[in-house]
C-alpha atoms as a PDB file:
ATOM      1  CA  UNK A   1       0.000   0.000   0.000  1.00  0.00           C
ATOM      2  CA  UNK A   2       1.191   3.014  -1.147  1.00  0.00           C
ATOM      3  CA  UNK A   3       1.379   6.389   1.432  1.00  0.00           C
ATOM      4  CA  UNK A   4      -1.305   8.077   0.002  1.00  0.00           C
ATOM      5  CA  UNK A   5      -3.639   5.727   0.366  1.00  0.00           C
ATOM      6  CA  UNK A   6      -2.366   4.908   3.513  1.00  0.00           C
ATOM      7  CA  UNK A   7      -3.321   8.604   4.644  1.00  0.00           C
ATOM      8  CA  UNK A   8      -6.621   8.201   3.105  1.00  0.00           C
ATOM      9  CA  UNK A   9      -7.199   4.790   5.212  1.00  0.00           C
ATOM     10  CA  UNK A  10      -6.226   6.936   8.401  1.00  0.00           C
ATOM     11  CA  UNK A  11      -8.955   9.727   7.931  1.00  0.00           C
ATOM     12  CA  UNK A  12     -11.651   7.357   6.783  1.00  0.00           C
ATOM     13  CA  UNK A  13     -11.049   5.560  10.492  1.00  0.00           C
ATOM     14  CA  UNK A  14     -10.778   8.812  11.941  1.00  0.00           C
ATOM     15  CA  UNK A  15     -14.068   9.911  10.979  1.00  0.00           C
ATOM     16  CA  UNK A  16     -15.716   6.381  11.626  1.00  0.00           C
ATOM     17  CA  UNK A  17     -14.200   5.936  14.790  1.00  0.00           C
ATOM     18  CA  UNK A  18     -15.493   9.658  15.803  1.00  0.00           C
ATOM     19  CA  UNK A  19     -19.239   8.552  14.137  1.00  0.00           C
ATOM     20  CA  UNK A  20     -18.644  11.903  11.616  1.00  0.00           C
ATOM     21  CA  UNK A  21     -21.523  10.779   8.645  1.00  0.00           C
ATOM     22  CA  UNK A  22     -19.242  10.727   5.397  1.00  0.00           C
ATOM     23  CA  UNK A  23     -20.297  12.752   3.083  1.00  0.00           C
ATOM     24  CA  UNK A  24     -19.587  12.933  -1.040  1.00  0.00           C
ATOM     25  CA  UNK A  25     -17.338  14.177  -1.781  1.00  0.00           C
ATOM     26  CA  UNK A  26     -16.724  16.686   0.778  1.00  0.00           C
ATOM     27  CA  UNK A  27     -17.205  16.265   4.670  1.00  0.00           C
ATOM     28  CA  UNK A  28     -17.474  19.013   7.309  1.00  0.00           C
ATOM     29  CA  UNK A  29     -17.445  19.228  10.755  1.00  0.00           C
ATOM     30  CA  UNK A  30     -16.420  21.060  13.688  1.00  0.00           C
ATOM     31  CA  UNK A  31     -13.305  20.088  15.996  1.00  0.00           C
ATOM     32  CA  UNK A  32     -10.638  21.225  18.200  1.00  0.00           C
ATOM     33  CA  UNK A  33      -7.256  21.592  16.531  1.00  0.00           C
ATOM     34  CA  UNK A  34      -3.898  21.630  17.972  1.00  0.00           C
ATOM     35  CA  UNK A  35      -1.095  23.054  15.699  1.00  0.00           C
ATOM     36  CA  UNK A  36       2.846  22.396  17.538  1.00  0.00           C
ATOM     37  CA  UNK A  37       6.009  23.511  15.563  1.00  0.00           C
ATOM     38  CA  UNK A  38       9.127  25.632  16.618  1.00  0.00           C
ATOM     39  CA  UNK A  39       7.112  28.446  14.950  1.00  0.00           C
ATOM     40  CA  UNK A  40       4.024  28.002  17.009  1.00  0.00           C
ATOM     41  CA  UNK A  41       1.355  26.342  19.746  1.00  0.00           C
ATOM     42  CA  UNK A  42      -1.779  27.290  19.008  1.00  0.00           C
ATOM     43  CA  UNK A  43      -5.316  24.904  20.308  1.00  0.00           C
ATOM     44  CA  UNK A  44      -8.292  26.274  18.898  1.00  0.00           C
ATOM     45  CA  UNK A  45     -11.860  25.369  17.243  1.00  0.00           C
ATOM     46  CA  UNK A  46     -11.853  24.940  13.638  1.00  0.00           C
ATOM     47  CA  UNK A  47     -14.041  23.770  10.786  1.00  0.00           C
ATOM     48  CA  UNK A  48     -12.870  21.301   9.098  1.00  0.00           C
ATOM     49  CA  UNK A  49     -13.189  19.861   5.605  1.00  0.00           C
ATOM     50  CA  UNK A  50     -12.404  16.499   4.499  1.00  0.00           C
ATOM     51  CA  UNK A  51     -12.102  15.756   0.642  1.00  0.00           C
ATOM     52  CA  UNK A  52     -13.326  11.919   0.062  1.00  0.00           C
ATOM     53  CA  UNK A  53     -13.336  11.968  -3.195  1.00  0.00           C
ATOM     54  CA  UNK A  54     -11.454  13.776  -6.659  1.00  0.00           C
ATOM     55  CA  UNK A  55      -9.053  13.409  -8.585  1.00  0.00           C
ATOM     56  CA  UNK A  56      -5.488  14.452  -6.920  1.00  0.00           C
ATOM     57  CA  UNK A  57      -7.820  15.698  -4.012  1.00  0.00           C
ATOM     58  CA  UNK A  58      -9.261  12.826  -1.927  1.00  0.00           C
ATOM     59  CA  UNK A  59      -7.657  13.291   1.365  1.00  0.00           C
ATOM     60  CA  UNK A  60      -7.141  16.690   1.443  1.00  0.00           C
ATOM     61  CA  UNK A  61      -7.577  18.072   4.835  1.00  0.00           C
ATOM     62  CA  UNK A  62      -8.468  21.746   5.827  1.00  0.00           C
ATOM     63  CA  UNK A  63      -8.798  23.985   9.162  1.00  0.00           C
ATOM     64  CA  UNK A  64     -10.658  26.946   8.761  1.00  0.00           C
ATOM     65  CA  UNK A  65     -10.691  29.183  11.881  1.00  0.00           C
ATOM     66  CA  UNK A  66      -9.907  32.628  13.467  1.00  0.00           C
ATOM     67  CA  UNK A  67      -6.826  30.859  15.313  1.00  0.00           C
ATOM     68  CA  UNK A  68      -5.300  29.060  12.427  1.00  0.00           C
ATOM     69  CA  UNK A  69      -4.448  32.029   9.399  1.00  0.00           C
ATOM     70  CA  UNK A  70      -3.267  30.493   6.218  1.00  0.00           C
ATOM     71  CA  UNK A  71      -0.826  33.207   6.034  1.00  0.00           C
ATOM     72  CA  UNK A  72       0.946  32.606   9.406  1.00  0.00           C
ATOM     73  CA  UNK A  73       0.682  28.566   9.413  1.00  0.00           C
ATOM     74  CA  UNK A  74      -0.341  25.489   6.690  1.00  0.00           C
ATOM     75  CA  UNK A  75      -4.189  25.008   6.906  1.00  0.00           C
ATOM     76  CA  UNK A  76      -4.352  22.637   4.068  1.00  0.00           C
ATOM     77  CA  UNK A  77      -2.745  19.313   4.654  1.00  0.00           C
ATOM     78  CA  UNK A  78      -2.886  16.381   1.504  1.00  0.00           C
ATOM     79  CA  UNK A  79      -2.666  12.674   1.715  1.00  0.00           C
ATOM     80  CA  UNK A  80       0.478  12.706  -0.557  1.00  0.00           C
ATOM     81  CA  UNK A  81       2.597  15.191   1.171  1.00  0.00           C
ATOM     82  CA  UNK A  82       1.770  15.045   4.827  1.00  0.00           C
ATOM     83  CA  UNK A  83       1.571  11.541   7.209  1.00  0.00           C
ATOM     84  CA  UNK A  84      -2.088  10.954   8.962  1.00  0.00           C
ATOM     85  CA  UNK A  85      -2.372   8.694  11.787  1.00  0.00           C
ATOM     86  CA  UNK A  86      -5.291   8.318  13.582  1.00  0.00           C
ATOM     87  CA  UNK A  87      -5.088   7.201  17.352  1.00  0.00           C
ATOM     88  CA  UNK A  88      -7.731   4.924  18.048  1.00  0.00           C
ATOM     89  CA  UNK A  89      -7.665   5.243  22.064  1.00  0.00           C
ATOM     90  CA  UNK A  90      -8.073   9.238  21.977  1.00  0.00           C
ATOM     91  CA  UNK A  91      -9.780   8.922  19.008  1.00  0.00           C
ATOM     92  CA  UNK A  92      -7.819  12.254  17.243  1.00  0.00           C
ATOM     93  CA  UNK A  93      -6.340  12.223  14.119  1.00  0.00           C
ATOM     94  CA  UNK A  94      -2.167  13.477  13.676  1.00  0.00           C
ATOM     95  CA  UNK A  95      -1.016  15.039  10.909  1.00  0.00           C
ATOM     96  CA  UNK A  96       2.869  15.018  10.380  1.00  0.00           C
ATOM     97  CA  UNK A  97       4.837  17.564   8.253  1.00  0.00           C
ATOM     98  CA  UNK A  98       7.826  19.352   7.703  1.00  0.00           C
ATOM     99  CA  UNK A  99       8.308  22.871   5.983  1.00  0.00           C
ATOM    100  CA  UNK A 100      10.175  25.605   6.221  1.00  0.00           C
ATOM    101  CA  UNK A 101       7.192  27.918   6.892  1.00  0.00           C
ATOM    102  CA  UNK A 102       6.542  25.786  10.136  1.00  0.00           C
ATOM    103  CA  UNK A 103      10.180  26.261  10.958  1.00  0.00           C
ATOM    104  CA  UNK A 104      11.068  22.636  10.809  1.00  0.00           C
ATOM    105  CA  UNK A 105       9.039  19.825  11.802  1.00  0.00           C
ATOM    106  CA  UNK A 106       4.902  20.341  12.742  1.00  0.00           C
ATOM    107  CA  UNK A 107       2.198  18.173  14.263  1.00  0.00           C
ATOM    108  CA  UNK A 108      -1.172  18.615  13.576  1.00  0.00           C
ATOM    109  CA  UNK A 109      -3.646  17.177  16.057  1.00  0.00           C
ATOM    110  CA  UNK A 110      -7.938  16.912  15.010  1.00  0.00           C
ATOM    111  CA  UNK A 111     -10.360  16.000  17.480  1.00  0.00           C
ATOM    112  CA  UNK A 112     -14.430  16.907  18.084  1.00  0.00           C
END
């Protein structure tokens, strides 16, 4: 299995194991987001959109709230560039990247 799809795995047991309904091709929902890099730590509520299905698109992730500005840190994560994995005990879903934005290395954390 390939990483992308392995991504795409992780967020479709994140939002089953957190009963989100699945919609086509685009789901929404609101969650609590934790953003840690050397450039910031920011917690705050978010929207967030899932992409489930499109070409070069399915897994695409996005926040969308006051405390995350795409300007100041990444608020659109995809299956092929970042790493998902969704903890099934705390049921949240951890996004891992890298950039030079984020100053280095940044975790992503999505819970509701």
């Amino acid at each position: 299995m390939d990483h992308e799809h392995a991504n795409i795995i992780e967020v479709i047991n994140f939002l089953e194991g957190n009963n989100i309904e699945k919609d086509i091709p685009i789901t929404c929902f609101d969650g609590l987001v934790e953003y840690i890099s050397p450039k910031v730590n920011i917690k705050g509520k978010a929207k967030i959109s899932v992409s489930l299905k499109g070409y070069m698109s399915e897994g695409t992730i996005e926040i969308f709230g006051n405390d995350f500005e795409a300007t100041y840190v990444h608020t659109q994560f995809t299956a092929k560039f970042q790493t998902y994995k969704y903890n099934k005990i705390d049921k949240k879903l951890e996004i891992n990247g890298s950039s030079d934005k984020m100053q280095g290395n940044y975790i992503v954390t999505i819970s509701v």
